[in-house]
C-alpha atoms as a PDB file:
ATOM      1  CA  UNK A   1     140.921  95.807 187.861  1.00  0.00           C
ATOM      2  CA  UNK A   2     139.221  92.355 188.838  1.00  0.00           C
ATOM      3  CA  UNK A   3     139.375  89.986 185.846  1.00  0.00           C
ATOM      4  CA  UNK A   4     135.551  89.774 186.265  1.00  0.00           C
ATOM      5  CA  UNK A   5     135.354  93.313 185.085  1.00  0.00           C
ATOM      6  CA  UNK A   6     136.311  94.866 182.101  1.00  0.00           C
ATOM      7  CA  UNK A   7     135.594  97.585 180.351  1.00  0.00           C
ATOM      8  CA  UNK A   8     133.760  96.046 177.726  1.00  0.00           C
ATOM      9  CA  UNK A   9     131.178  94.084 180.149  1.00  0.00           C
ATOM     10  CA  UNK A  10     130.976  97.351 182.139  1.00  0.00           C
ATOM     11  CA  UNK A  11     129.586  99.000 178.496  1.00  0.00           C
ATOM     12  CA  UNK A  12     127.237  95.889 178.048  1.00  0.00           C
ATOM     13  CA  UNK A  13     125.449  97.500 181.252  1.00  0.00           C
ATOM     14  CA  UNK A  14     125.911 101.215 179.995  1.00  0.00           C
ATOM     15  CA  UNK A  15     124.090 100.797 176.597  1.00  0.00           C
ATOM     16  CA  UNK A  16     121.333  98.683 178.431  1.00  0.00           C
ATOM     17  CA  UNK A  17     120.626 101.230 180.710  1.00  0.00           C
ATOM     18  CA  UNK A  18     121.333 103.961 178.440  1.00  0.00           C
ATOM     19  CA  UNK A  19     118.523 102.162 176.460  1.00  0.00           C
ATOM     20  CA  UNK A  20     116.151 101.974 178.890  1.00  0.00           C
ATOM     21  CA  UNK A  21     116.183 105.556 179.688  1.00  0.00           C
ATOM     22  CA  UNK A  22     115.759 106.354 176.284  1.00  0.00           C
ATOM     23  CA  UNK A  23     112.649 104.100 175.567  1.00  0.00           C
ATOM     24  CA  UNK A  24     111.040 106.552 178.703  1.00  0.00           C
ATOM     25  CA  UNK A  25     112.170 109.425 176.579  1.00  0.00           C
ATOM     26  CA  UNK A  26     110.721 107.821 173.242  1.00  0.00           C
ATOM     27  CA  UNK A  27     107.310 107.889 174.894  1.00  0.00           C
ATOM     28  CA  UNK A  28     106.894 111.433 174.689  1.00  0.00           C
ATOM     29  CA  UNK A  29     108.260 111.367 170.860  1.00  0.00           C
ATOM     30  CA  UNK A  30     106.237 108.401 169.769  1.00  0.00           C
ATOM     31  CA  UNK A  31     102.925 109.590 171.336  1.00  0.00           C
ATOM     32  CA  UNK A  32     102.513 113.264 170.028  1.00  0.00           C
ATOM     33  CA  UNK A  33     103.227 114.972 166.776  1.00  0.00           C
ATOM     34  CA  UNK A  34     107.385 115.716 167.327  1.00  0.00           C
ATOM     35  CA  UNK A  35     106.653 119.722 166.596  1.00  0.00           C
ATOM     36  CA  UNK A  36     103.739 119.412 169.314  1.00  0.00           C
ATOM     37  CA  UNK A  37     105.360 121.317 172.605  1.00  0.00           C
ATOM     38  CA  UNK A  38     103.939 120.065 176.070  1.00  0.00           C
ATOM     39  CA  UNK A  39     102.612 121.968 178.391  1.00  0.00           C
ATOM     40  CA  UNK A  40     104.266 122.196 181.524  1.00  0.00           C
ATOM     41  CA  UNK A  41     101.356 120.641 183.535  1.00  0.00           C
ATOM     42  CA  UNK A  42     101.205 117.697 181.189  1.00  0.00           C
ATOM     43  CA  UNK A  43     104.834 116.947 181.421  1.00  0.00           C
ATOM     44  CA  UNK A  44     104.868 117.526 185.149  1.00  0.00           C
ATOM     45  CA  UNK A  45     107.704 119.998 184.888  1.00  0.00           C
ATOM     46  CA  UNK A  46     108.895 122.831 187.362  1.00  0.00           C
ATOM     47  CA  UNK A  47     112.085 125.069 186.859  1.00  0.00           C
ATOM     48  CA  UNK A  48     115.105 124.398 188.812  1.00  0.00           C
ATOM     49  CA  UNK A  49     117.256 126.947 188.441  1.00  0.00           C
ATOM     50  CA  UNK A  50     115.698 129.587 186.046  1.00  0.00           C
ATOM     51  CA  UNK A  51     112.796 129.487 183.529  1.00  0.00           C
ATOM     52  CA  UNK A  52     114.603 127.792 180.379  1.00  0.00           C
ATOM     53  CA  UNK A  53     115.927 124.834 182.844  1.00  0.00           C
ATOM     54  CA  UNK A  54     113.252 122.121 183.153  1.00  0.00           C
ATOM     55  CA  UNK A  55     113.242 118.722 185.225  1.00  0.00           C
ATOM     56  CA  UNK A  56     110.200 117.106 184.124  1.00  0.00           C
ATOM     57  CA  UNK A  57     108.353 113.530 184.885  1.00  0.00           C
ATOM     58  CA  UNK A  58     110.039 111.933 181.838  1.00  0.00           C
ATOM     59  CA  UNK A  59     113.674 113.193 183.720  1.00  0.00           C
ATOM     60  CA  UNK A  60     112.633 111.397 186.887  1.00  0.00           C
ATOM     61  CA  UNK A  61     111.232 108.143 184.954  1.00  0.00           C
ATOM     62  CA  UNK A  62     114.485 108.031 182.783  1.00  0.00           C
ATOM     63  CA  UNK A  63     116.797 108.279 185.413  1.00  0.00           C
ATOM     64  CA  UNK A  64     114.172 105.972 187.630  1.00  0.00           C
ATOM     65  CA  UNK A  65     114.686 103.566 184.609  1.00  0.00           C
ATOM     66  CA  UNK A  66     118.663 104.121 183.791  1.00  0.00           C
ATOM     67  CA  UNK A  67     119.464 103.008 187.937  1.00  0.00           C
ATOM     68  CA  UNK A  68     117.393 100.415 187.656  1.00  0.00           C
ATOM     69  CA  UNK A  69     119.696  98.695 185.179  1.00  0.00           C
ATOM     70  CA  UNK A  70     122.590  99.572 186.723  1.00  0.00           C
ATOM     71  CA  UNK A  71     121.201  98.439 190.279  1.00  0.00           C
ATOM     72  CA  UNK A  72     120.425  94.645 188.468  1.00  0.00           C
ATOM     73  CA  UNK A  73     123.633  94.118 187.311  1.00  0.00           C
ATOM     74  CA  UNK A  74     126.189  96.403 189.737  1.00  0.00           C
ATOM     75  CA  UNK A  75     124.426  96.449 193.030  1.00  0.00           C
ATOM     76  CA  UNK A  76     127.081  97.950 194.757  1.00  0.00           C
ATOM     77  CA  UNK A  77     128.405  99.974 192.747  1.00  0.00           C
ATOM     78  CA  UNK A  78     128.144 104.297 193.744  1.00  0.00           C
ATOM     79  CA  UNK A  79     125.412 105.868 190.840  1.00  0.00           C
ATOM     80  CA  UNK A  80     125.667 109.751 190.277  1.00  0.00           C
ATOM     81  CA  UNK A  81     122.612 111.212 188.184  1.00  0.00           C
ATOM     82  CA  UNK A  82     121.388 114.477 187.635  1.00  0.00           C
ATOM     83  CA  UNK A  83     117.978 114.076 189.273  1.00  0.00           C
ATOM     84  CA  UNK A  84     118.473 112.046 192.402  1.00  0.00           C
ATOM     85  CA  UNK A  85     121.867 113.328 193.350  1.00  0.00           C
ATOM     86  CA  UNK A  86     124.499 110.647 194.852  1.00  0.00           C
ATOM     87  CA  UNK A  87     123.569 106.944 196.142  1.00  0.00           C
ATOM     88  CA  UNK A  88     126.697 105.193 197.654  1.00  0.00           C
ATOM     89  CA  UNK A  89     126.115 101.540 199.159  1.00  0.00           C
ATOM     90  CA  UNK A  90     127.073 100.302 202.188  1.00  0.00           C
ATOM     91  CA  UNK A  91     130.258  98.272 200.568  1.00  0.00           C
ATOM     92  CA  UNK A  92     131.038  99.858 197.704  1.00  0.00           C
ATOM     93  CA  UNK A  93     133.115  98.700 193.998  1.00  0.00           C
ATOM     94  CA  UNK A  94     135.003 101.511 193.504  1.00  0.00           C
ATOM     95  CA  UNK A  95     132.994 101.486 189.997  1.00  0.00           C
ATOM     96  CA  UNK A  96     130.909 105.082 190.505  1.00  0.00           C
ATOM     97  CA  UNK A  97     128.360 106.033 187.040  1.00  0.00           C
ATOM     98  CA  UNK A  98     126.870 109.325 185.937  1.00  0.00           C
ATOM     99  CA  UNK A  99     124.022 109.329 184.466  1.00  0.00           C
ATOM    100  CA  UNK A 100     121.844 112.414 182.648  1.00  0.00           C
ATOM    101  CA  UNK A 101     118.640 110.270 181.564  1.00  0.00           C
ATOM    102  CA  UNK A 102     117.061 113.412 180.252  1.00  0.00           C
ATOM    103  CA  UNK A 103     120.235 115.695 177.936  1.00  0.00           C
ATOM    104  CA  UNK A 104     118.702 118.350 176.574  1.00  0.00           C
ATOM    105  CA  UNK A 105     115.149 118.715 177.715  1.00  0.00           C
ATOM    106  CA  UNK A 106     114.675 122.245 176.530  1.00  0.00           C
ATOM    107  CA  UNK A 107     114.562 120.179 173.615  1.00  0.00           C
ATOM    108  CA  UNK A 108     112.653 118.059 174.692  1.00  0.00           C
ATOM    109  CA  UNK A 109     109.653 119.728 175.653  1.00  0.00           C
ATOM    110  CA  UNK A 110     109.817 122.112 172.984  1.00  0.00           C
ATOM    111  CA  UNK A 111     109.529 119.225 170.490  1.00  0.00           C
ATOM    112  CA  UNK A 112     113.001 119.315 169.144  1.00  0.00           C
ATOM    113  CA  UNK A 113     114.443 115.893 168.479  1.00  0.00           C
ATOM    114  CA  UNK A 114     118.362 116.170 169.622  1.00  0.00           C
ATOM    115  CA  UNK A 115     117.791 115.119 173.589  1.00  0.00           C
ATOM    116  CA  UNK A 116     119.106 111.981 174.631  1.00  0.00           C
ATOM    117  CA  UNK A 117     119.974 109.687 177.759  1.00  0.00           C
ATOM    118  CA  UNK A 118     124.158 109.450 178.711  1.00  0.00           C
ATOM    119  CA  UNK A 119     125.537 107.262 180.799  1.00  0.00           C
ATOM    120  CA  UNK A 120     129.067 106.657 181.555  1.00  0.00           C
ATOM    121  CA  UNK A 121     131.269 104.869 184.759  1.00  0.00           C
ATOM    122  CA  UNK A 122     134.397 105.160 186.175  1.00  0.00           C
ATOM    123  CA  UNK A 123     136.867 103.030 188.032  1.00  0.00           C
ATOM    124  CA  UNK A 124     139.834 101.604 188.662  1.00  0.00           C
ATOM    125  CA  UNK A 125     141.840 101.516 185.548  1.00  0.00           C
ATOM    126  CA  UNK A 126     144.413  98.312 186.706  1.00  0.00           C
ATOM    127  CA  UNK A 127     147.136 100.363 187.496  1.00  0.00           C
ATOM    128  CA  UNK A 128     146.762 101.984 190.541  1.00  0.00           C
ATOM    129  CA  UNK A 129     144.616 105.071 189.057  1.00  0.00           C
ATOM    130  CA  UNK A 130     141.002 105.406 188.113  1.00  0.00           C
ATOM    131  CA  UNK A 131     139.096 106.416 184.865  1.00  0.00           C
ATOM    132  CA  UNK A 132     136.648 106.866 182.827  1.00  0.00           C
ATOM    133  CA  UNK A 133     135.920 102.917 181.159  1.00  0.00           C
ATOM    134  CA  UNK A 134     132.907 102.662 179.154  1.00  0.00           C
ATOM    135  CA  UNK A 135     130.086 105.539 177.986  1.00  0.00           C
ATOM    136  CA  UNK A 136     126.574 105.162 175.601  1.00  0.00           C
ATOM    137  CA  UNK A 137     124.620 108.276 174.361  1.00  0.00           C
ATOM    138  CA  UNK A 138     121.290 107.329 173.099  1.00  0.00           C
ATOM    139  CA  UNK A 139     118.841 109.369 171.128  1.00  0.00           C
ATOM    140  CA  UNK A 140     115.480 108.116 170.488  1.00  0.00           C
ATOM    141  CA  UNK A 141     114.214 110.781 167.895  1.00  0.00           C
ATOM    142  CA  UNK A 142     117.117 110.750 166.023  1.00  0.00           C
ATOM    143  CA  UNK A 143     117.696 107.127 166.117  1.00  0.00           C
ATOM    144  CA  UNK A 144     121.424 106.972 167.135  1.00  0.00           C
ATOM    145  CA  UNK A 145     123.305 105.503 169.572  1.00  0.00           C
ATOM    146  CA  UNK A 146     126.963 106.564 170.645  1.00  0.00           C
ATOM    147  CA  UNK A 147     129.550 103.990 172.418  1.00  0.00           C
ATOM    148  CA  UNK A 148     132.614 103.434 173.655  1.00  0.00           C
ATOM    149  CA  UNK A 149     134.728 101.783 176.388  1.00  0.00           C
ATOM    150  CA  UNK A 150     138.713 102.381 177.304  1.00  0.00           C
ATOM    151  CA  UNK A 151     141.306 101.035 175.070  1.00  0.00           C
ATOM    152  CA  UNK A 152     138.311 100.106 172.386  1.00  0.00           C
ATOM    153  CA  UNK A 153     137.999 102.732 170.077  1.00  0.00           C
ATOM    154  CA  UNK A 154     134.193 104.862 169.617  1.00  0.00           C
ATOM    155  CA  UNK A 155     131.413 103.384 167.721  1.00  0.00           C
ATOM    156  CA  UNK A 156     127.805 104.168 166.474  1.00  0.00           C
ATOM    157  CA  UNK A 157     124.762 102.329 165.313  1.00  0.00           C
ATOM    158  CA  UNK A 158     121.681 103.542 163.544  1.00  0.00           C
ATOM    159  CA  UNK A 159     118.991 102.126 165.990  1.00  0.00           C
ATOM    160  CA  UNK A 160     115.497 100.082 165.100  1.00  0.00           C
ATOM    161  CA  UNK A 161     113.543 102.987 166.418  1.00  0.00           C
ATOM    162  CA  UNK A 162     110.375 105.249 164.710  1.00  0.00           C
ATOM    163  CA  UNK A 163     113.484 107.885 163.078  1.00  0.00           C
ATOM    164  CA  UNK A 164     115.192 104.886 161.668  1.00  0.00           C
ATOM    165  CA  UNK A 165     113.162 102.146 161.124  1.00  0.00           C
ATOM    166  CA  UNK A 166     113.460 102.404 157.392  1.00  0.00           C
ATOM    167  CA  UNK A 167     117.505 102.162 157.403  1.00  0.00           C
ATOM    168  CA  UNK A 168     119.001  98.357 156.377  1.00  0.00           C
ATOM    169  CA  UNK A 169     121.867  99.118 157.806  1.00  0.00           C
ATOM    170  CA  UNK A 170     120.191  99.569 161.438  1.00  0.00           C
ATOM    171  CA  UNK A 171     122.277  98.261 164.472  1.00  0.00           C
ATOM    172  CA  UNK A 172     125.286  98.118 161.906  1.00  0.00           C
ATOM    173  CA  UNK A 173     128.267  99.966 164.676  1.00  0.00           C
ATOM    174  CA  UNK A 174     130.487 102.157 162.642  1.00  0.00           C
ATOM    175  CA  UNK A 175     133.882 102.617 163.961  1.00  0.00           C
ATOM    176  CA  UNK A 176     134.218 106.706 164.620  1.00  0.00           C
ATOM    177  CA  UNK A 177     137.556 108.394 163.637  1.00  0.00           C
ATOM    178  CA  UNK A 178     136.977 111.839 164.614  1.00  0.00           C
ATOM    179  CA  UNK A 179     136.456 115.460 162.353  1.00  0.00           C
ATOM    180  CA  UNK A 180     138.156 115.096 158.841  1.00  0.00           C
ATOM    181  CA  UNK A 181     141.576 117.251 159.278  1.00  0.00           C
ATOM    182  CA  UNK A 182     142.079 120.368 157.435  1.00  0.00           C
ATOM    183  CA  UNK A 183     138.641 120.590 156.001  1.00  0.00           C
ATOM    184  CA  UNK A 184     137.326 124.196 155.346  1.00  0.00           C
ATOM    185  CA  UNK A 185     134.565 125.983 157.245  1.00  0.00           C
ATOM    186  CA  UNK A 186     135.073 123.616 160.446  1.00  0.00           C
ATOM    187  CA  UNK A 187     132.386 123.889 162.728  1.00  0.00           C
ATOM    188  CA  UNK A 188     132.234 124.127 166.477  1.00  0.00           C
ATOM    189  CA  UNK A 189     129.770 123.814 168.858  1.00  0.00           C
ATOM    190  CA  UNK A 190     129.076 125.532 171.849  1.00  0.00           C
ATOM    191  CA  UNK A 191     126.138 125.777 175.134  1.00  0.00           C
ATOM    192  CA  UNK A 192     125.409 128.813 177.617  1.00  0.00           C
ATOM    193  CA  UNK A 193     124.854 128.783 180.637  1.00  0.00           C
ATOM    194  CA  UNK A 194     121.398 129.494 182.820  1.00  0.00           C
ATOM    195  CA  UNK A 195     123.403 132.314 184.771  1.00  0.00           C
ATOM    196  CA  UNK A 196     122.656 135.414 182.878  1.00  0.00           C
ATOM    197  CA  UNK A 197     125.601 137.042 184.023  1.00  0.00           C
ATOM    198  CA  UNK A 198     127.818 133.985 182.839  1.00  0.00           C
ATOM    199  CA  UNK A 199     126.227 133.738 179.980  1.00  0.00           C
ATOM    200  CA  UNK A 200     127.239 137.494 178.971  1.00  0.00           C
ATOM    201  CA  UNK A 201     130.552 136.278 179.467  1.00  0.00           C
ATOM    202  CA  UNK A 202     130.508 133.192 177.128  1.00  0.00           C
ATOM    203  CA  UNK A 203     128.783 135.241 174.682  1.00  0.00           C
ATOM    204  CA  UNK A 204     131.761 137.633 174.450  1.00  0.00           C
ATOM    205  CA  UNK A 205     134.094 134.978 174.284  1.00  0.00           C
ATOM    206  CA  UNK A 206     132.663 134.032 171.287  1.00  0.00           C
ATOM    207  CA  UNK A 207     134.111 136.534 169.532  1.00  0.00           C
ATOM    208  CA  UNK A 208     137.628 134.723 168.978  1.00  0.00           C
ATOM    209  CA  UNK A 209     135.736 131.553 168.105  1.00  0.00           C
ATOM    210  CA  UNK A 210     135.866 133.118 164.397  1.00  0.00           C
ATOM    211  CA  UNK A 211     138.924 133.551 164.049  1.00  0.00           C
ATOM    212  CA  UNK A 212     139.177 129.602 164.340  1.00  0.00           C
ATOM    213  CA  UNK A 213     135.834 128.163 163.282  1.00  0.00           C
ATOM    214  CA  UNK A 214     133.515 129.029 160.211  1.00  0.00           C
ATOM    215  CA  UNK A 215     130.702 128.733 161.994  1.00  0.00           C
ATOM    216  CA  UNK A 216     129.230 128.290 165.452  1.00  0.00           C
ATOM    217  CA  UNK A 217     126.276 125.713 166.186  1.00  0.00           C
ATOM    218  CA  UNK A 218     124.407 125.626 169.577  1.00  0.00           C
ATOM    219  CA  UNK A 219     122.859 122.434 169.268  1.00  0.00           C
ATOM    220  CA  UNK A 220     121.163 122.311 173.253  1.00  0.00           C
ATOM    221  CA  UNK A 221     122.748 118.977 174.317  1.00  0.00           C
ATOM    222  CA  UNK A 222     126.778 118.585 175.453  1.00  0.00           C
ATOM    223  CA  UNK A 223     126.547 114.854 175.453  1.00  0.00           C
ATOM    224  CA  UNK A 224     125.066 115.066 171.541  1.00  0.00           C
ATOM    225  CA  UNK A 225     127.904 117.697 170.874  1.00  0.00           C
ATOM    226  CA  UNK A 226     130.763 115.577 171.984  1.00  0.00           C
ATOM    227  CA  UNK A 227     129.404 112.445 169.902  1.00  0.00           C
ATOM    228  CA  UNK A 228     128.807 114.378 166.720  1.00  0.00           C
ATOM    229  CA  UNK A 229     132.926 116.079 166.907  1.00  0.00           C
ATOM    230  CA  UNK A 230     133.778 111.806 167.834  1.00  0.00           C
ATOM    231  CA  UNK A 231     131.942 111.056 164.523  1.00  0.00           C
ATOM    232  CA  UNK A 232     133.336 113.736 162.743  1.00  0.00           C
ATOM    233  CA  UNK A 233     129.799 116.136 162.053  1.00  0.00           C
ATOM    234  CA  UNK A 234     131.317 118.666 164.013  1.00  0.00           C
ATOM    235  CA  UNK A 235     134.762 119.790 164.179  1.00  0.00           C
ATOM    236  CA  UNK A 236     135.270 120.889 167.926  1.00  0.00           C
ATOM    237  CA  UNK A 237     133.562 121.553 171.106  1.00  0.00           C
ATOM    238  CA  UNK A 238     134.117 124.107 173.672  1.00  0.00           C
ATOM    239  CA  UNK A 239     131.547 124.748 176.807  1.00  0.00           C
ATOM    240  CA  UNK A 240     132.297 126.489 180.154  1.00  0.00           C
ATOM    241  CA  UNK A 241     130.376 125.551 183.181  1.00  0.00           C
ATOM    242  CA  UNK A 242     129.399 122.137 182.357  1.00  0.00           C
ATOM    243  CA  UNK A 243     128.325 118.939 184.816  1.00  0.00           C
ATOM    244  CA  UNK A 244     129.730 115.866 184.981  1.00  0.00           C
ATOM    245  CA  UNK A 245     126.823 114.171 184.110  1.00  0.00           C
ATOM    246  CA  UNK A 246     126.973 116.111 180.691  1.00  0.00           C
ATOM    247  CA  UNK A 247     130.063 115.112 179.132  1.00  0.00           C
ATOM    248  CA  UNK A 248     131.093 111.956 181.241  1.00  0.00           C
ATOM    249  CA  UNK A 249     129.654 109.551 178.137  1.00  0.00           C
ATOM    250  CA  UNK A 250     130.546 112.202 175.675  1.00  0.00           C
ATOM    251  CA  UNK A 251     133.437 113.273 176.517  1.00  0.00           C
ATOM    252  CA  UNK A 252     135.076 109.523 176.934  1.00  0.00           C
ATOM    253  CA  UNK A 253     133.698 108.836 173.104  1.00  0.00           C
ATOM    254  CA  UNK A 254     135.413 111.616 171.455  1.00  0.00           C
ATOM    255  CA  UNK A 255     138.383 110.587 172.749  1.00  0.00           C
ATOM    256  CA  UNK A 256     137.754 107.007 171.982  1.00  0.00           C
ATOM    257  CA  UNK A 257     137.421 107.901 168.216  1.00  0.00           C
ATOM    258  CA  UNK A 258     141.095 110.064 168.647  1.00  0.00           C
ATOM    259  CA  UNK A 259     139.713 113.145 169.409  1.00  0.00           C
ATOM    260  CA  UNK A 260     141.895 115.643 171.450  1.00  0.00           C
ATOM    261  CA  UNK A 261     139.755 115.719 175.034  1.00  0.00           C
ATOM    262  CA  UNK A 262     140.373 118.176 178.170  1.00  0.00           C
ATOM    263  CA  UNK A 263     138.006 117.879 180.254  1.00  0.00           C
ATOM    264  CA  UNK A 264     136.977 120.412 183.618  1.00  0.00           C
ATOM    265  CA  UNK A 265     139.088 119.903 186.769  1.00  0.00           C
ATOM    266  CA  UNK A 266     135.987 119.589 188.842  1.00  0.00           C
ATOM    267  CA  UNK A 267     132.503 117.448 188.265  1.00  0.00           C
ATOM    268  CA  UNK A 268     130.917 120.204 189.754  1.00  0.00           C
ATOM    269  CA  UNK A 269     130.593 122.934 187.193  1.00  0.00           C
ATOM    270  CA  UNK A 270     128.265 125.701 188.888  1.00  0.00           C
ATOM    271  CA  UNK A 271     130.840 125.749 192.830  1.00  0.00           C
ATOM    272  CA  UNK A 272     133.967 125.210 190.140  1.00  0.00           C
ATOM    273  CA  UNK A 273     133.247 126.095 186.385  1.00  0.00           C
ATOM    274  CA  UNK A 274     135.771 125.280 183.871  1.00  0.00           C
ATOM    275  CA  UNK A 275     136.017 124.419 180.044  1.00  0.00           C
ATOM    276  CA  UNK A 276     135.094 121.039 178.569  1.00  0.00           C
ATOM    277  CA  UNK A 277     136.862 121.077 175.030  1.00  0.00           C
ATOM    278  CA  UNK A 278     137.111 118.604 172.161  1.00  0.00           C
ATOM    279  CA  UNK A 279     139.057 118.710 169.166  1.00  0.00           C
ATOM    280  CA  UNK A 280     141.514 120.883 167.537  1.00  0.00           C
ATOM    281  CA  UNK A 281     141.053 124.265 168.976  1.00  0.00           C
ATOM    282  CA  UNK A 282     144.443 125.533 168.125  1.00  0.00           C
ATOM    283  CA  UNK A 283     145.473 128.423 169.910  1.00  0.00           C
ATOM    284  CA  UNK A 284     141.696 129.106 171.387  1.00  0.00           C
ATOM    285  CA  UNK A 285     141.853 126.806 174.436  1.00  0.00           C
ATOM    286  CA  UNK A 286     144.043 129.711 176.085  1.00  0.00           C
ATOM    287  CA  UNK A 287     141.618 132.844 174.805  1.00  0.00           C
ATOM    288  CA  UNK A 288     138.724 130.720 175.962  1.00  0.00           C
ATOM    289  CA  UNK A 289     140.451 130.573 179.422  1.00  0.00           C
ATOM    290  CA  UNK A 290     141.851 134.021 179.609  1.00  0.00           C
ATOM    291  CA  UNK A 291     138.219 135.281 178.704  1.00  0.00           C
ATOM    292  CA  UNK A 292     136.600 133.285 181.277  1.00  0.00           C
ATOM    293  CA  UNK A 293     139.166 133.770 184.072  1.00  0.00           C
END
């Protein structure tokens, strides 16, 4: 890795423009009543793959917002984001983000607060290999932000925003440490996916999620999931099917905070499904697998 970038500087840019596509998200929360839902025509929002999966104006404007931080400070580096697909320049870093500016916007539009804006980049790691180096999860309604870069641990801050603006201990990072070990009734959480066939599958698969868990949560957001098992509100995290754009952030904070991480083979998870998994799923990683194969 050049000396002129390291993982921490490489964050500096992530929670900026992790920020910024947040504040496009907070425009939405901050101008109608939270429990309001928008109509499709007034969030300019069409379907993309069934009728619960919604790009809308605000995902365009994030993500418009989220690349143009990036752009400002890493002009040449490749940018992955959900909306706008892959943009490689001419000379490129070797430094490559993915970005979901819009997590959750079932959520969203229905007026539920856990949505957020994840950004995350890879690169060369300084010793010959590449990987994941610095991730921030913001979410405006709930006024949290989620951080961490390679080799220095996870972090979170209660954020100066309309959810939080009470708090003194706003902008405060806590150090994350993961689920508390051995506690009773651990929780995991879980997504489906848009497929309904697939989505009969993961629902049966469920069934050997009690024999581990106490309870299931379905929370609508993989990048929020990942953050809350890295700060310990959840116990575990299992999903099948999963982007990369989803748990890139996520995924690289759990671990950060010493949370066991496996993520899917492939960034592509409708051509090449697989599990993204966090914590301590005992024996269930392999049912999960068998019941999916």
């Amino acid at each position: 890795m050049s000396a002129a970038v390291t993982p921490a500087g490489l964050l500096a840019v992530a929670r900026a423009a992790a920020r910024a596509g947040a504040a496009v998200l907070n425009e939405r929360w901050t101008a109608v009543h939270p429990a309001t839902p928008l109509t499709a025509a007034s969030l300019g929002a069409e379907t993309k793959s069934s009728g619960s999966d919604w790009v809308t104006d605000f995902d365009r404007r994030a993500e418009d917002a989220v690349r143009a931080v990036i752009s400002g400070y890493r002009p040449q580096d490749e940018i992955t984001g959900e909306e706008y697909g892959a943009t490689v320049p001419d000379d490129p870093t070797g430094y490559r983000w993915s970005i979901d500016p819009l997590d959750g916007t079932t959520n969203f539009i229905r007026g539920i607060p856990q949505f957020c804006t994840s950004v995350a980049v890879w690169g060369p790691d300084g010793h010959g290999e590449g990987r994941w180096l610095a991730g921030a999860v913001v979410a405006p309604a709930l006024g949290r932000t989620w951080y961490a870069h390679a080799g220095g641990g996870a972090h979170s801050t209660v954020d100066a925003t309309t959810a939080a603006s009470a708090r003194e201990d706003r902008d405060a990072p806590v150090r994350l440490t993961g689920p508390v070990p051995g506690r009773s009734g651990r929780l995991i959480a879980t997504g489906f996916g848009y497929d309904a066939e697939r989505r009969a599958r993961q629902v049966q698969a469920l069934a050997a999620v009690f024999a581990e868990f106490g309870d299931v949560r379905r929370i609508g957001s993989a990048a929020l999931d990942l953050c809350m098992v890295a700060d310990g509100t959840l116990d575990a995290y299992a999903e099948y099917g999963t982007q990369e754009y989803d748990w890139a952030a996520g995924a690289l904070i759990a671990e950060e905070a010493g949370v066991p991480v496996v993520r899917p083979a492939h960034p592509d998870g409708d051509a090449h499904p697989d599990w993204m998994l966090a914590g301590d799923l005992g024996g269930l990683e392999t049912t999960l697998r068998t019941a999916m194969a």
